[in-house]
Protein backbone atom coordinates (compact mmCIF):
# COMPACT_ATOMS: atom_id res chain seq x y z
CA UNK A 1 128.65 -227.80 -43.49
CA UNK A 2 131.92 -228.84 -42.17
CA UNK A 3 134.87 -226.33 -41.97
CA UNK A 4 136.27 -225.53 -45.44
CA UNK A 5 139.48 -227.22 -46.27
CA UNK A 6 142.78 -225.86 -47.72
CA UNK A 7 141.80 -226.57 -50.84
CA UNK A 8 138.21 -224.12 -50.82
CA UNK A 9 140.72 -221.69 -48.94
CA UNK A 10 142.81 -221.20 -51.95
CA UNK A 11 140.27 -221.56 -54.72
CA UNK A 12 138.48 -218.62 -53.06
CA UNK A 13 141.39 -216.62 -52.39
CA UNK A 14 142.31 -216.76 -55.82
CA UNK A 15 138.63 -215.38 -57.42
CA UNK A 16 139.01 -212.33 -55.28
CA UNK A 17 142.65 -211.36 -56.85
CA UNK A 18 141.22 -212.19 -60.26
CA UNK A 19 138.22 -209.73 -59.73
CA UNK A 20 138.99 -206.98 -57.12
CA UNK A 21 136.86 -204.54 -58.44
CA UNK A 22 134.16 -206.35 -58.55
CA UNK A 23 133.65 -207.67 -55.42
CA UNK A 24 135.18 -204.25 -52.84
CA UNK A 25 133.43 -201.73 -54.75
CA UNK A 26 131.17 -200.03 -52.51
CA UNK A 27 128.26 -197.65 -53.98
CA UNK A 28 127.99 -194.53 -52.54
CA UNK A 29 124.54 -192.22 -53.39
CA UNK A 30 124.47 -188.70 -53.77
CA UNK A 31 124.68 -186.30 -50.75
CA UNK A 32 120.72 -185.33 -52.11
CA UNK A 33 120.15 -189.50 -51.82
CA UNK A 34 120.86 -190.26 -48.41
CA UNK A 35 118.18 -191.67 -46.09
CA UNK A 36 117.85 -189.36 -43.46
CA UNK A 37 119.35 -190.04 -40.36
CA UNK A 38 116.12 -189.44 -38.48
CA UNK A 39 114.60 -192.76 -40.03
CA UNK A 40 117.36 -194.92 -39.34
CA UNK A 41 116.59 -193.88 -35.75
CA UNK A 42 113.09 -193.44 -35.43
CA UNK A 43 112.82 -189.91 -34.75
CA UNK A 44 110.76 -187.26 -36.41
CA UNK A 45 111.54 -183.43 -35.96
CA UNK A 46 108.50 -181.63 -33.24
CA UNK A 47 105.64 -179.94 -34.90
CA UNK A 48 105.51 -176.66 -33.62
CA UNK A 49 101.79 -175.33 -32.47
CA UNK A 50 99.79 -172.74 -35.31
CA UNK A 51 96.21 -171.26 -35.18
CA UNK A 52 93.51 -172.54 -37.61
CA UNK A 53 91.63 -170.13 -39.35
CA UNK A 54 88.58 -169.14 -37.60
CA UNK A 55 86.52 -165.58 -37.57
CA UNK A 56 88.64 -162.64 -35.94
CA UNK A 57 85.50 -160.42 -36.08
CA UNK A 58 82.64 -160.95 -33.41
CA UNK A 59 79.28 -159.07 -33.13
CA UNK A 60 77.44 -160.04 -29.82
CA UNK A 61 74.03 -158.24 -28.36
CA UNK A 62 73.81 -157.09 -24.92
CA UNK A 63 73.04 -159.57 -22.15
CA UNK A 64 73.86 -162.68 -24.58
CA UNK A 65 76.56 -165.03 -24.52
CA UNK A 66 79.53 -164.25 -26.90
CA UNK A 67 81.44 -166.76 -28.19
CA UNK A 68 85.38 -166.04 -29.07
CA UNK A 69 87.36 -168.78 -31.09
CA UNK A 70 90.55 -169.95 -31.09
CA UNK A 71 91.57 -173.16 -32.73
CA UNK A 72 95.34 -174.29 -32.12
CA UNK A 73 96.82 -177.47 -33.83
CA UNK A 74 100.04 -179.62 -32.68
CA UNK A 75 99.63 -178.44 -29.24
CA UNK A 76 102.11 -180.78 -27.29
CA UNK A 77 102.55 -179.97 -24.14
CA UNK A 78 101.86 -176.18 -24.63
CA UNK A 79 99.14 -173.72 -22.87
CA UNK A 80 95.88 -171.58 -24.15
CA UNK A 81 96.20 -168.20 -22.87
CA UNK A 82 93.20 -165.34 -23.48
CA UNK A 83 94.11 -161.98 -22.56
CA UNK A 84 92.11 -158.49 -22.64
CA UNK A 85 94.13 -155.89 -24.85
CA UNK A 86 93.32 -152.73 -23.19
CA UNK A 87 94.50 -153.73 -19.87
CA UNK A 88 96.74 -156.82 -20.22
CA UNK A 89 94.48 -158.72 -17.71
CA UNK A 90 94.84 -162.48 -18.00
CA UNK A 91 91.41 -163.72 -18.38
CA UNK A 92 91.68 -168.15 -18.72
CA UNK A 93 94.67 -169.93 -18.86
CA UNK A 94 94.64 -173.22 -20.28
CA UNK A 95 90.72 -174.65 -18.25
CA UNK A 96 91.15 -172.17 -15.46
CA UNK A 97 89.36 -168.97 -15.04
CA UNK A 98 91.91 -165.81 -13.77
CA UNK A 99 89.10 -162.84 -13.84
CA UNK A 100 86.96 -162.04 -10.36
CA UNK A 101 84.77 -161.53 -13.67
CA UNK A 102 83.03 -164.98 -13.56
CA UNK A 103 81.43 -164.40 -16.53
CA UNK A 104 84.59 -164.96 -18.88
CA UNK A 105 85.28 -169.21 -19.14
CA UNK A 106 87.11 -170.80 -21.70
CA UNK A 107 84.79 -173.86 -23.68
CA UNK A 108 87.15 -176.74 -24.58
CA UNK A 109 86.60 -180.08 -24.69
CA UNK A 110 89.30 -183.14 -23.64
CA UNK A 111 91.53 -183.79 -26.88
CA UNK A 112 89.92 -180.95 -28.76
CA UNK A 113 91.38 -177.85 -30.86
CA UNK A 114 89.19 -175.29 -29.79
CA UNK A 115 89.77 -172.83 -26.90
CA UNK A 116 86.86 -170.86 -27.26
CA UNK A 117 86.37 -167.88 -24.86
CA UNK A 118 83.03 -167.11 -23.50
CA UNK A 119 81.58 -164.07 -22.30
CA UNK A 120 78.74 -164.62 -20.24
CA UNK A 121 75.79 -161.60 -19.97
CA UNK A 122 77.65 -159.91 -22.93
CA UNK A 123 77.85 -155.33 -22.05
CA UNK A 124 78.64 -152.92 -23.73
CA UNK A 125 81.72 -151.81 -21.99
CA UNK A 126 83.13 -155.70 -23.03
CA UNK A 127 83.46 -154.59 -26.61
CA UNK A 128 87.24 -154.33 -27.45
CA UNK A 129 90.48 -156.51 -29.00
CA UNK A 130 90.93 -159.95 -26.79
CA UNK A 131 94.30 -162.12 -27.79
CA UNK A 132 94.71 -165.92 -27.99
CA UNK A 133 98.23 -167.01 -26.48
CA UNK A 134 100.35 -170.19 -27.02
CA UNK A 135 103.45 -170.46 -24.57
CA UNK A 136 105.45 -172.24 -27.55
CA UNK A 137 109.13 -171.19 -28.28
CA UNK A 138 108.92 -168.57 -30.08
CA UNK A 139 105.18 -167.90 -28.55
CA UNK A 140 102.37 -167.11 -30.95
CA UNK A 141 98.90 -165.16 -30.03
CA UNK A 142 96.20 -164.02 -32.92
CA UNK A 143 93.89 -161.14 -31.89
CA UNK A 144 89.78 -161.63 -31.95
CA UNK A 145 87.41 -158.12 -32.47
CA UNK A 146 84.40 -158.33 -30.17
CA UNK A 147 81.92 -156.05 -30.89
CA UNK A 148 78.59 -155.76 -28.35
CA UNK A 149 76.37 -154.25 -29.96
CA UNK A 150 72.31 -153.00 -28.31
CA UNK A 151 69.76 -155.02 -29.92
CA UNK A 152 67.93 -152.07 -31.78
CA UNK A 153 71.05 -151.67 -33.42
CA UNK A 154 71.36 -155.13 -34.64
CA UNK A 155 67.53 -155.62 -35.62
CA UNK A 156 67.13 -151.82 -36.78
CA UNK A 157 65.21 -151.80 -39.84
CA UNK A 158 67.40 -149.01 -41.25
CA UNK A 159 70.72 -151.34 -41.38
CA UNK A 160 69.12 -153.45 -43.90
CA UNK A 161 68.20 -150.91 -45.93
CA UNK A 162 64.26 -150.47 -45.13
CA UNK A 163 62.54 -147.50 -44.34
CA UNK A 164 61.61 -146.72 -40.98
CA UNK A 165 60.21 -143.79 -38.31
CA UNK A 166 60.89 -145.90 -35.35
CA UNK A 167 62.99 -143.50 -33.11
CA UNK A 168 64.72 -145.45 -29.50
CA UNK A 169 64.62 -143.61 -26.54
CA UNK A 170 67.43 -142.45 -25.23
CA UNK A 171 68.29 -144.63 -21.60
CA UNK A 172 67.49 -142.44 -18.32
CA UNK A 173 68.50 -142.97 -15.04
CA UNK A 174 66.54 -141.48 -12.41
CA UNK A 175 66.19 -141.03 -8.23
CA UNK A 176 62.89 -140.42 -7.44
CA UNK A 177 62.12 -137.15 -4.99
CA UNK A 178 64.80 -134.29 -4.13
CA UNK A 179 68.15 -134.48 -4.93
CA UNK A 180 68.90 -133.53 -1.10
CA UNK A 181 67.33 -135.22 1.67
CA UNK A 182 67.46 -134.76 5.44
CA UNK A 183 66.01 -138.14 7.79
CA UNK A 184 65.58 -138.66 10.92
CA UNK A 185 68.21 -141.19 13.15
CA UNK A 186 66.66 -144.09 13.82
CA UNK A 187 63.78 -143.53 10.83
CA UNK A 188 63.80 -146.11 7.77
CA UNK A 189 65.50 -144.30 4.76
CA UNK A 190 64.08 -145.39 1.37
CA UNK A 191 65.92 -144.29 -1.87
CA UNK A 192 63.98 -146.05 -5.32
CA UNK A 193 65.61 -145.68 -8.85
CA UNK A 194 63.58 -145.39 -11.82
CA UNK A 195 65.94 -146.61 -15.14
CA UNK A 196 64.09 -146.26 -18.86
CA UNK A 197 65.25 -148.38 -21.51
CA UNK A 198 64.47 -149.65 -24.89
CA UNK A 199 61.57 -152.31 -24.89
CA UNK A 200 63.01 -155.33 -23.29
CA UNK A 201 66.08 -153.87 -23.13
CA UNK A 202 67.16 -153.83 -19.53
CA UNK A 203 70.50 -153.46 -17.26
CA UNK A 204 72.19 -156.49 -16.28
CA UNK A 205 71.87 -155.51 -12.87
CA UNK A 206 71.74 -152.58 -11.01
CA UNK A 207 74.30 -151.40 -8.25
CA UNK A 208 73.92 -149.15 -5.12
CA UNK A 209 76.49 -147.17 -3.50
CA UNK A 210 77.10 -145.31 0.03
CA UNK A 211 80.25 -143.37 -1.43
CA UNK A 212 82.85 -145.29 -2.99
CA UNK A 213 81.18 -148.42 -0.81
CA UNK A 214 79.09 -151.18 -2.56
CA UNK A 215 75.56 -151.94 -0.40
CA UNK A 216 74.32 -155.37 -0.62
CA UNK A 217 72.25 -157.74 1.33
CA UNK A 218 75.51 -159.22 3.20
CA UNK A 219 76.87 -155.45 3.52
CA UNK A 220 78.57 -155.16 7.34
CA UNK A 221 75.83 -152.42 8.04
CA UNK A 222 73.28 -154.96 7.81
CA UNK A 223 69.70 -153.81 8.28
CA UNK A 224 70.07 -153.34 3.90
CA UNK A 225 67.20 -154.46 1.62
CA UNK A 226 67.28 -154.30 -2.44
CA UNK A 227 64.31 -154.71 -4.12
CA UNK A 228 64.62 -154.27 -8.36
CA UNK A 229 61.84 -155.15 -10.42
CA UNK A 230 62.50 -155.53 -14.87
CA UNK A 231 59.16 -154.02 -16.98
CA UNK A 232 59.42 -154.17 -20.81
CA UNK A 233 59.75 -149.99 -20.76
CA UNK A 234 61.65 -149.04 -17.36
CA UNK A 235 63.77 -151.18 -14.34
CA UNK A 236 63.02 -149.95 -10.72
CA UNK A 237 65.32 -150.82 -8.02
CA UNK A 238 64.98 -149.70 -4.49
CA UNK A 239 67.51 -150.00 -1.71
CA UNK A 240 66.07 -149.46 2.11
CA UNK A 241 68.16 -149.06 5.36
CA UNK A 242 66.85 -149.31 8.40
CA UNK A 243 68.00 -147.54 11.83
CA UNK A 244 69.61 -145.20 10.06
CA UNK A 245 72.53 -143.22 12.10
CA UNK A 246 75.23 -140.96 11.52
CA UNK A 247 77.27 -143.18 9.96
CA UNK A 248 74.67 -143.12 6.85
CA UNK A 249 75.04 -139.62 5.82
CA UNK A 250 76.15 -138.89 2.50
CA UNK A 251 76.06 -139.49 -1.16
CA UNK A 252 73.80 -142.36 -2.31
CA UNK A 253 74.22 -143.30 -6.21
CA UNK A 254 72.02 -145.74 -8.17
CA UNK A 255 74.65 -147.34 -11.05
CA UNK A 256 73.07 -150.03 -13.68
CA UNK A 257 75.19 -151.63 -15.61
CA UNK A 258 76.72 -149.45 -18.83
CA UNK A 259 75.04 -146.31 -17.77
CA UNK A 260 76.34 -143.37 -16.08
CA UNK A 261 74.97 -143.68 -12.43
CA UNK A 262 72.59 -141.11 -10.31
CA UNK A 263 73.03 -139.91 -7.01
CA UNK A 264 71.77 -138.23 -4.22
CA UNK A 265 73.10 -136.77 -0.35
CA UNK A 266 71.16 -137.84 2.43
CA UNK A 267 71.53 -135.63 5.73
CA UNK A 268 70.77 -137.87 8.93
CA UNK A 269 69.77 -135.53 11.89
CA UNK A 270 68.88 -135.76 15.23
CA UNK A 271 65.75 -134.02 17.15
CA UNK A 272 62.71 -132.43 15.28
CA UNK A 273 63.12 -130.05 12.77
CA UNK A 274 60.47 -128.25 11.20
CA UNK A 275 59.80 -128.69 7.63
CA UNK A 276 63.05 -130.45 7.48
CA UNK A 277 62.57 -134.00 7.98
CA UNK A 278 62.09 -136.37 5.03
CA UNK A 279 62.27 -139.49 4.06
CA UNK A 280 61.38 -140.32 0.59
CA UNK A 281 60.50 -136.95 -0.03
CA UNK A 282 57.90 -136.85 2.29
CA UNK A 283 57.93 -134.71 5.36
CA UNK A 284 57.97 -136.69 8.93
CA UNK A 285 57.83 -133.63 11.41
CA UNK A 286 54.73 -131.61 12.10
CA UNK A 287 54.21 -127.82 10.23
CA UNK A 288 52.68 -125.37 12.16
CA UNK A 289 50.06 -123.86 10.12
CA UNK A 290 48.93 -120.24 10.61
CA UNK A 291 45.79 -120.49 8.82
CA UNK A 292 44.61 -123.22 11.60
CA UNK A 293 45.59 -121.39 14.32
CA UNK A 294 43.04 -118.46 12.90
CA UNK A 295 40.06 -120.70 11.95
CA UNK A 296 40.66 -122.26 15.60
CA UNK A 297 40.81 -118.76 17.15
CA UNK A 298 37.55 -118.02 15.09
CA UNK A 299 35.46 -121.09 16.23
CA UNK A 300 36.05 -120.64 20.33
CA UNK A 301 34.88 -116.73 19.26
CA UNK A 302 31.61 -118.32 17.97
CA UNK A 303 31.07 -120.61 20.55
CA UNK A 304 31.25 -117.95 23.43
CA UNK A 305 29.06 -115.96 21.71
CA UNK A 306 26.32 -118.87 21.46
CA UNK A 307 27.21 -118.95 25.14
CA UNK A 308 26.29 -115.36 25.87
CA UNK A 309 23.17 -115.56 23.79
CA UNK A 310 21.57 -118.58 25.80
């Protein structure tokens, strides 16, 4: 088209001043109408992270794995936190482990929901309130019950309602020979603990202690060696140190894990001392023993007797 002449001009000038209404009203919607300005531009408001709803309650048996959830939608850019309730100690955050406790990991896989906290070689002593964190603004955590639990307590018959006699013995924990020993320096000391448990029922390991002092194989003593050995009725562990010296005297305990421990004092001496000795319970220094002494006294008699008669 070319460019519109005077005449077009004029023509349209004149419609509009015959119909100004019509052609500069401008509709206007309702406040309630209005597109909102966030889809003109493109922009949508942030979801903010919530928990799913997954069990809060969890019953574990001793020595199992336990398995804590923790689901957690719109995540962003946000962390997983698990924390212990009874002493605020940060267990995982986000894939990474916090606890010298290796046994506690969190289970998640890439571009999944769940944070699941496990608890490896479930005790008793684990039982308690854990909480699930999100670092969101404001931050949200939801608490999870574990609950360990021994397996005769989870398989008694009694729980579901049947009859039984069955009784479970009661755990024991014990060091076998005196409660006081005295050893030679330089003699082999040998200390063996004797545990009794429920059938198939035993400690997740078993601890030894000089004092307040941990002995293992890599202990800086050296010279350490820690035998324990698991039977369906009763554990037995034994610790042996060799060369022993001053240095070893004292108290000696035996500690499995969730039972009160056992101990003993060991004397280390020097020289011989009659009747005093022991190791293991044993004596290691000779007794003098009147009764020989007499029955020796009595045979040389005889024999110069026999003499005289010939």
């Amino acid at each position: 088209m070319g460019e519109p002449t005077a005449g077009r001009l004029l023509a349209l000038l004149l419609l509009m001043l015959s119909c100004p209404y019509s052609l500069l009203t401008i509709s206007v919607a309702p406040e309630d109408e209005k597109t909102p300005k966030e889809e003109w531009w493109g922009e949508t408001p942030a979801l903010q992270p919530q928990f799913e709803n997954t069990p809060s309650n969890i019953t574990a048996k001793v020595g199992e794995s336990a398995l804590l959830p923790c689901t957690v939608s719109n995540l962003g850019d946000k962390s997983v936190t698990w924390m212990r309730q009874r002493d605020l100690h940060i267990l995982t955050a986000g894939i990474f482990t916090y606890s010298a406790d290796d046994r506690f990991t969190v289970v998640h896989a890439e571009d999944s929901k769940e944070w699941t906290l496990q608890v490896k070689f479930a005790m008793l002593r684990d039982s308690g309130v854990y909480e699930c964190h999100v670092n969101s603004d404001p931050k949200i955590s939801r608490q999870v019950v574990l609950r360990v639990r021994e397996h005769s307590q989870l398989d008694d018959p009694a729980l579901r309602g049947l009859p039984t006699t069955t009784t479970i013995p009661t755990p024991q924990v014990l060091i076998e020979g005196p409660a006081e020993r005295h050893i030679q320096a330089g003699s082999v000391l040998t200390i063996t603990c004797i545990i009794h448990h429920p059938p198939r029922q035993p400690p997740a390991h078993v601890l030894w202690f000089h004092g307040a002092t941990n002995i293992d194989y890599d202990s800086p003593r050296g010279g350490v060696s820690i035998q324990t050995e698991k039977f369906p009725h009763k554990t037995r562990s034994q610790v042996m140190l060799s060369n022993v010296r001053d240095s070893d005297t004292g108290e000696y305990s035996c500690s499995p894990s969730d039972l009160p421990p056992t101990v003993i004092t060991v004397h280390v001496q020097h020289g011989q001392h009659q009747a005093a000795v022991q190791q293991g319970g044993l004596s290691s220094a000779p007794v003098a023993n009147p009764v020989t002494h007499l029955l020796l006294l009595l045979l040389l008699m005889m024999l110069q007797r026999v003499k005289t008669w010939q």
